[in-house]
Protein backbone atom coordinates (compact mmCIF):
# COMPACT_ATOMS: atom_id res chain seq x y z
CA UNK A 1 -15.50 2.86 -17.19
CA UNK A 2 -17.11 1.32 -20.38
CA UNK A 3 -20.18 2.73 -19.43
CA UNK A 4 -18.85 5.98 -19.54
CA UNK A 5 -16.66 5.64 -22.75
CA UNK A 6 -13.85 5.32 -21.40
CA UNK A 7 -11.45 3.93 -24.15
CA UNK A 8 -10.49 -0.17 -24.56
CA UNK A 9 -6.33 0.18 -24.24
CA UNK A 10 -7.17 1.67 -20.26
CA UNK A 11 -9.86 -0.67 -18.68
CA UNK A 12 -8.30 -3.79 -20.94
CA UNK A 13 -5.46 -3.14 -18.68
CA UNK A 14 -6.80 -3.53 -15.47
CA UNK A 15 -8.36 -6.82 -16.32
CA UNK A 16 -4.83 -7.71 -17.79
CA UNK A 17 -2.96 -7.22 -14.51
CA UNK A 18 -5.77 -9.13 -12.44
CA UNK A 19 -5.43 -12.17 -14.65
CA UNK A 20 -2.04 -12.23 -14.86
CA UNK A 21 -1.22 -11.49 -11.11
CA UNK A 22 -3.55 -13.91 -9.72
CA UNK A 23 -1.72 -16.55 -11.80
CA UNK A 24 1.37 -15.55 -10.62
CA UNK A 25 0.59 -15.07 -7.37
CA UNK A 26 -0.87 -18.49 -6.94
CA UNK A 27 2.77 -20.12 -8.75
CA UNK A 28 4.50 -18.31 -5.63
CA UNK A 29 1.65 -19.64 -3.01
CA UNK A 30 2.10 -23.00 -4.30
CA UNK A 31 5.36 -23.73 -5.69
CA UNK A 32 7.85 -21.53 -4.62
CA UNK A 33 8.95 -20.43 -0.89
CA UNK A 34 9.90 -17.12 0.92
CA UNK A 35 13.48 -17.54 1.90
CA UNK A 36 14.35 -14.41 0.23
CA UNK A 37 12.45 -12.38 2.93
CA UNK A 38 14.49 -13.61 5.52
CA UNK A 39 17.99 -13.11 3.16
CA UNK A 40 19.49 -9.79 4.04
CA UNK A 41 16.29 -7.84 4.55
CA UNK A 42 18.41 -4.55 4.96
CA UNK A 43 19.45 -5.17 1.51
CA UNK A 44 16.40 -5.71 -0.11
CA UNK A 45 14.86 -2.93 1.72
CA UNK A 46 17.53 -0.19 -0.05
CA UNK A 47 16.66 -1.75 -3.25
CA UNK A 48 13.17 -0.93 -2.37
CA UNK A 49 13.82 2.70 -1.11
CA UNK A 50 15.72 2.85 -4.43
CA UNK A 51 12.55 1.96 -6.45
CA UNK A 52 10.20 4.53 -4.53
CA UNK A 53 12.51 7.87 -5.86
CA UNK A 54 12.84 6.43 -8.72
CA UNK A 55 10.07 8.64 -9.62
CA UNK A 56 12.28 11.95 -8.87
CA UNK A 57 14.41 10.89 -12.22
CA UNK A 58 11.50 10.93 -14.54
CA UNK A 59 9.11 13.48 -16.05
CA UNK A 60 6.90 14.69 -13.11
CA UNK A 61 3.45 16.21 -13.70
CA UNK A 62 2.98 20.24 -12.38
CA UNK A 63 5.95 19.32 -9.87
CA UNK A 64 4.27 15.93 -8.96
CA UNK A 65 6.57 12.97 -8.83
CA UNK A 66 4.98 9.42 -8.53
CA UNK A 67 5.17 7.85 -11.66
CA UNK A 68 7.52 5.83 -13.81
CA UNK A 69 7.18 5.07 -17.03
CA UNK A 70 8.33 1.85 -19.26
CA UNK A 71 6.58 1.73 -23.38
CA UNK A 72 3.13 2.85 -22.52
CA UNK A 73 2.89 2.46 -19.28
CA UNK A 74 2.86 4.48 -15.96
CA UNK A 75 3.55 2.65 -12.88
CA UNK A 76 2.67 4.24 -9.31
CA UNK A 77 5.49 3.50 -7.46
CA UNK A 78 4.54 4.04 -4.03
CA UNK A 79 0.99 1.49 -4.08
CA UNK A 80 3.58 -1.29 -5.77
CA UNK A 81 6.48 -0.57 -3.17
CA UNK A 82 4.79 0.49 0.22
CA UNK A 83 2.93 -2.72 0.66
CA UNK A 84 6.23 -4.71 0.20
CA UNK A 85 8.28 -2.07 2.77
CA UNK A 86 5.60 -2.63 5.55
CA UNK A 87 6.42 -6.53 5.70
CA UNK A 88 9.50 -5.60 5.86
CA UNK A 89 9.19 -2.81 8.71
CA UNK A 90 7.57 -5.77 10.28
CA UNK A 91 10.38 -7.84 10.04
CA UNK A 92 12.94 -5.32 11.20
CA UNK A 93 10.61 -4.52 14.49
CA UNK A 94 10.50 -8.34 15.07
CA UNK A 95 14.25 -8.36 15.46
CA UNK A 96 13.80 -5.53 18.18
CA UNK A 97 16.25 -2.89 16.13
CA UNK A 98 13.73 -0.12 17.25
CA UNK A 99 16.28 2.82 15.96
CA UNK A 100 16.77 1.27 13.05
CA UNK A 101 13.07 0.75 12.05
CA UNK A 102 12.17 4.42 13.17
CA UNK A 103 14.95 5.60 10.96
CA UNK A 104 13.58 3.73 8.27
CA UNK A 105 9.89 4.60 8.59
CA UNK A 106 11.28 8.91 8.57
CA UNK A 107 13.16 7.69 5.64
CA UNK A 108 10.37 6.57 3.64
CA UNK A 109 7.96 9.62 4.86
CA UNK A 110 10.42 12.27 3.70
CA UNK A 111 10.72 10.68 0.37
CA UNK A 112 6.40 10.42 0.25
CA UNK A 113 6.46 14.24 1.25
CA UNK A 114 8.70 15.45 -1.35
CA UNK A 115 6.85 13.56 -3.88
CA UNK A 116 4.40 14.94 -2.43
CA UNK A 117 1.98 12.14 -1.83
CA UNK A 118 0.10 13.00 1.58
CA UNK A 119 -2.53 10.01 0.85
CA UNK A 120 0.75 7.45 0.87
CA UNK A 121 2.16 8.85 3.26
CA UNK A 122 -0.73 8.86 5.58
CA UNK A 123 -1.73 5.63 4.94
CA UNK A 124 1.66 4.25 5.33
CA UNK A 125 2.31 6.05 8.94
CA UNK A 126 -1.13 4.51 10.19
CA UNK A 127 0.47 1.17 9.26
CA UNK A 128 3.60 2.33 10.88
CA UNK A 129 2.09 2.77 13.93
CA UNK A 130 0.27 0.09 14.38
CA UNK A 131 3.70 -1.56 13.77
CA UNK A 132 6.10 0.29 16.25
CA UNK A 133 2.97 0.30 18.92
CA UNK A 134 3.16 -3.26 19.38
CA UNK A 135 7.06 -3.61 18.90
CA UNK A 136 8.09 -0.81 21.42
CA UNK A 137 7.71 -1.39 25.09
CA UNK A 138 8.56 1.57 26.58
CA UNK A 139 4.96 4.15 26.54
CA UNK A 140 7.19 6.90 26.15
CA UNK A 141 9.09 6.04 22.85
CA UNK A 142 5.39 5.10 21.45
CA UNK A 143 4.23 8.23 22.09
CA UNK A 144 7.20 9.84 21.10
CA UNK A 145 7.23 7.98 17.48
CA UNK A 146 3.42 8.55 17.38
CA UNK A 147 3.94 12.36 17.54
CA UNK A 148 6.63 12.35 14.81
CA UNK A 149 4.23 10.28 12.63
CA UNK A 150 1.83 12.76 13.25
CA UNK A 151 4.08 15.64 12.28
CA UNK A 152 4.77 14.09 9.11
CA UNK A 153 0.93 13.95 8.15
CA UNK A 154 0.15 17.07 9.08
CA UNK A 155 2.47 18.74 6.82
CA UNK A 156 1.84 16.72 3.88
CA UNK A 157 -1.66 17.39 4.21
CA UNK A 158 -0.37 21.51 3.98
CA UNK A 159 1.36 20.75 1.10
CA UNK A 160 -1.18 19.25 -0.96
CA UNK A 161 -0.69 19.04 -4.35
CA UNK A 162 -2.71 20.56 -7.67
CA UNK A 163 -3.35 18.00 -9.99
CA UNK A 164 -6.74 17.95 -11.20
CA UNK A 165 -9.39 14.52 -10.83
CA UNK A 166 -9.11 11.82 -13.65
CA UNK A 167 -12.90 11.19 -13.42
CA UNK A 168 -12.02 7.23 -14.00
CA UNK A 169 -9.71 6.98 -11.32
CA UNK A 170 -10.10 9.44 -8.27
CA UNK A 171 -13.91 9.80 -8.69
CA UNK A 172 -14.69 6.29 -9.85
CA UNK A 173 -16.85 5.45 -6.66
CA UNK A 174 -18.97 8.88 -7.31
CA UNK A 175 -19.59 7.30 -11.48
CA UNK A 176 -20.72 3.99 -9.94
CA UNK A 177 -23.20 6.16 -8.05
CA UNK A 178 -24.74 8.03 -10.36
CA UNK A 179 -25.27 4.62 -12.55
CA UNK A 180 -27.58 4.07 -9.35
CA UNK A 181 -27.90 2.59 -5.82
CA UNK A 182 -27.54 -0.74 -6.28
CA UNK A 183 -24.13 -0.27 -8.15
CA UNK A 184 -23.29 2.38 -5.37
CA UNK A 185 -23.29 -0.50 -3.02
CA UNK A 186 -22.17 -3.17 -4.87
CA UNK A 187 -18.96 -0.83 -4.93
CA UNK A 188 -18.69 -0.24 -1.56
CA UNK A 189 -19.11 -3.72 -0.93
CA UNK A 190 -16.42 -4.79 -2.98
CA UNK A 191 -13.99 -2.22 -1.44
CA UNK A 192 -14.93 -3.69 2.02
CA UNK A 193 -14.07 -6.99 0.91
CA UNK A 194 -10.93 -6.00 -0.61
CA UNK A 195 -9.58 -5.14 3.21
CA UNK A 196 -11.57 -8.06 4.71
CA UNK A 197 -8.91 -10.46 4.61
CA UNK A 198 -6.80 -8.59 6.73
CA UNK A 199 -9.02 -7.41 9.32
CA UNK A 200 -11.06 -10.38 9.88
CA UNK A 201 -8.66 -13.78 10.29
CA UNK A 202 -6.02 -12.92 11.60
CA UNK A 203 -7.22 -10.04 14.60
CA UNK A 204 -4.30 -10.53 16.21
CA UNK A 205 -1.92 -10.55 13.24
CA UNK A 206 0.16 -7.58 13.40
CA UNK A 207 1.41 -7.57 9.62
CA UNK A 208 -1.78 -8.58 8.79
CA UNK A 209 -3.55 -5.60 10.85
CA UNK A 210 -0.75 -3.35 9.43
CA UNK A 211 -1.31 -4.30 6.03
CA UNK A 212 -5.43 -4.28 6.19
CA UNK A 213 -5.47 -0.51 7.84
CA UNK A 214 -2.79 0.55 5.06
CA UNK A 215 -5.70 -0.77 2.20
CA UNK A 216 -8.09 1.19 4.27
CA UNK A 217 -6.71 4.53 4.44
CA UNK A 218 -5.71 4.74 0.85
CA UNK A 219 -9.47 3.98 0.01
CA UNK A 220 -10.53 6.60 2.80
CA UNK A 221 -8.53 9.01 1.93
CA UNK A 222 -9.49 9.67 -1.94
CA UNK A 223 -12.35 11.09 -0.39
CA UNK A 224 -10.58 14.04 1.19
CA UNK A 225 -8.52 15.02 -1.89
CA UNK A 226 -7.80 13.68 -5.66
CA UNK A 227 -5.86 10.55 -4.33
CA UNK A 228 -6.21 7.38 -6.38
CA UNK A 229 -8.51 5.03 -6.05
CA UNK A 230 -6.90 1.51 -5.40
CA UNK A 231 -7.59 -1.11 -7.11
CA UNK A 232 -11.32 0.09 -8.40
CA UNK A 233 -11.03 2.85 -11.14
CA UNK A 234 -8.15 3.08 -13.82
CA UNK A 235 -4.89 1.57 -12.26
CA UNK A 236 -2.66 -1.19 -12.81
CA UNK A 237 -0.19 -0.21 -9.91
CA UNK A 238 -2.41 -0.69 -7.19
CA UNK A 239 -3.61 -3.88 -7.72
CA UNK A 240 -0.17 -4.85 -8.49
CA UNK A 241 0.87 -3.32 -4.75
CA UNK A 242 -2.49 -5.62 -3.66
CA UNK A 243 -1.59 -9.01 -4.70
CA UNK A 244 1.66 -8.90 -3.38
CA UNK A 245 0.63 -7.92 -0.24
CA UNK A 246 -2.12 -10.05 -0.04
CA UNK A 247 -0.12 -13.17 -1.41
CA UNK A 248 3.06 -12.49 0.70
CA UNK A 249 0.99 -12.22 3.78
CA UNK A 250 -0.67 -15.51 3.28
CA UNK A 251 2.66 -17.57 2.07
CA UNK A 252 3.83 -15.99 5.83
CA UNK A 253 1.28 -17.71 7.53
CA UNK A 254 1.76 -20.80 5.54
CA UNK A 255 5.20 -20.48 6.46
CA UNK A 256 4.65 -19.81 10.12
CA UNK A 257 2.35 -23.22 10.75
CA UNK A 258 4.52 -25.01 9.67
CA UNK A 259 7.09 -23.89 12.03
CA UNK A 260 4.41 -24.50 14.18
CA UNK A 261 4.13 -20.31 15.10
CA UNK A 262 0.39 -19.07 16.59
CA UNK A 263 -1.32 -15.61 15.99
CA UNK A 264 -0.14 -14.21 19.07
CA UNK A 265 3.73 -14.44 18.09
CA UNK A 266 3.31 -12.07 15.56
């Protein structure tokens, strides 16, 4: 971004929200515990949904509703809140309320579709599935909830919207290439490591699987339309939406041996 004048009050923030985050993501890791996910999780979950149409009350851009926005800044609602609604979709199949969850995950869909949001939304019903595949026993009702995801990302994919590429966000990857190859792959490496944690640990983690294919599509996706780019590029939302996932998902397993819970009961 400095390279290609982009101005000091957008980058700065970026590097704000990574120091500050880290720092307060290592206070929770270390000094504080997760009791609250396991206090009324239906009622932090509204709060949630609450947060992600927020968006419908402000402003929206050419019909486009994703953003709210506090002083002089705009925050992405749906990379802060979607990370924090799949742990607890994964919490809500664990207690085997099947209906309930599938309710939930239309819920959330319908809301990314009016936005619209198609990138969210697809990214969020590949973590869905992966979800609801290993909660539901019956093959039929898998297939069943598979098709409805489906349905959902197919028509927000018809219904793209309009809004034309901020060069610094959606195209960020293609300005690292043309400053050369071996910044091309330096930025592809750091977007692979950025999912790494998730994939590689924990293979048989289902949040963790959930969570780490979520990351993935919202990278793969920005190259099929003008989808932001998380976490590389102009954006404090998604690396907000990051570190809690990343931070929550990691104070779980903490949590979990010392219960004295394996991989394979997740």
């Amino acid at each position: 971004m400095i390279s290609y004048g982009v101005g000091f009050s957008i980058w700065i923030q970026n590097l704000f929200i990574w120091i500050v985050g880290v720092r307060f993501c290592y206070v929770v890791l270390t000094k504080t515990s997760l009791k609250l996910l396991d206090k009324s999780p239906l009622s932090i979950t509204f709060v949630l949904i609450i947060l992600l149409i927020m968006p419908f009350w402000f402003n929206g851009i050419e019909g486009v509703h994703r953003w709210i926005t506090v002083g002089p800044f705009h925050f992405y609602m749906a990379s802060i809140i979607l990370p924090m609604l799949i742990i607890y979709l994964w919490k809500l199949s664990k207690s085997k309320n099947l209906l309930f969850s599938i309710g939930f995950i239309i819920l959330i869909e319908g809301i990314l579709i009016m936005q619209p949001d198609a990138g969210q939304l697809t990214a969020f019903a590949c973590a869905s599935t992966i979800i609801l595949w290993r909660a539901i026993e019956n093959s039929k009702g898998k297939y069943i909830t598979l098709i409805i995801l489906a349905i959902f990302v197919l028509a927000s994919w018809m219904f793209l919207d309009h809004l034309a590429p901020v060069p610094y966000v959606e195209q960020i990857i293609f300005l690292v290439a043309d400053m050369g190859s071996i910044f091309l792959f330096a930025g592809v490496i750091a977007l692979l490591m950025l999912v790494y944690p998730f994939f590689i640990p924990w293979k048989k983690d289902t949040l963790a699987m959930a969570l780490g294919l979520y990351f993935l599509m919202t990278i793969l996706v920005t190259f099929l339309g003008n989808f932001p780019m998380p976490i590389m590029g102009y954006g404090i939302s998604p690396i907000i939406g990051y570190l809690i996932a990343i931070t929550a998902l990691q104070k779980i397993k903490i949590e979990q041996r010392k219960k004295g819970f394996t991989n394979d009961e997740n």
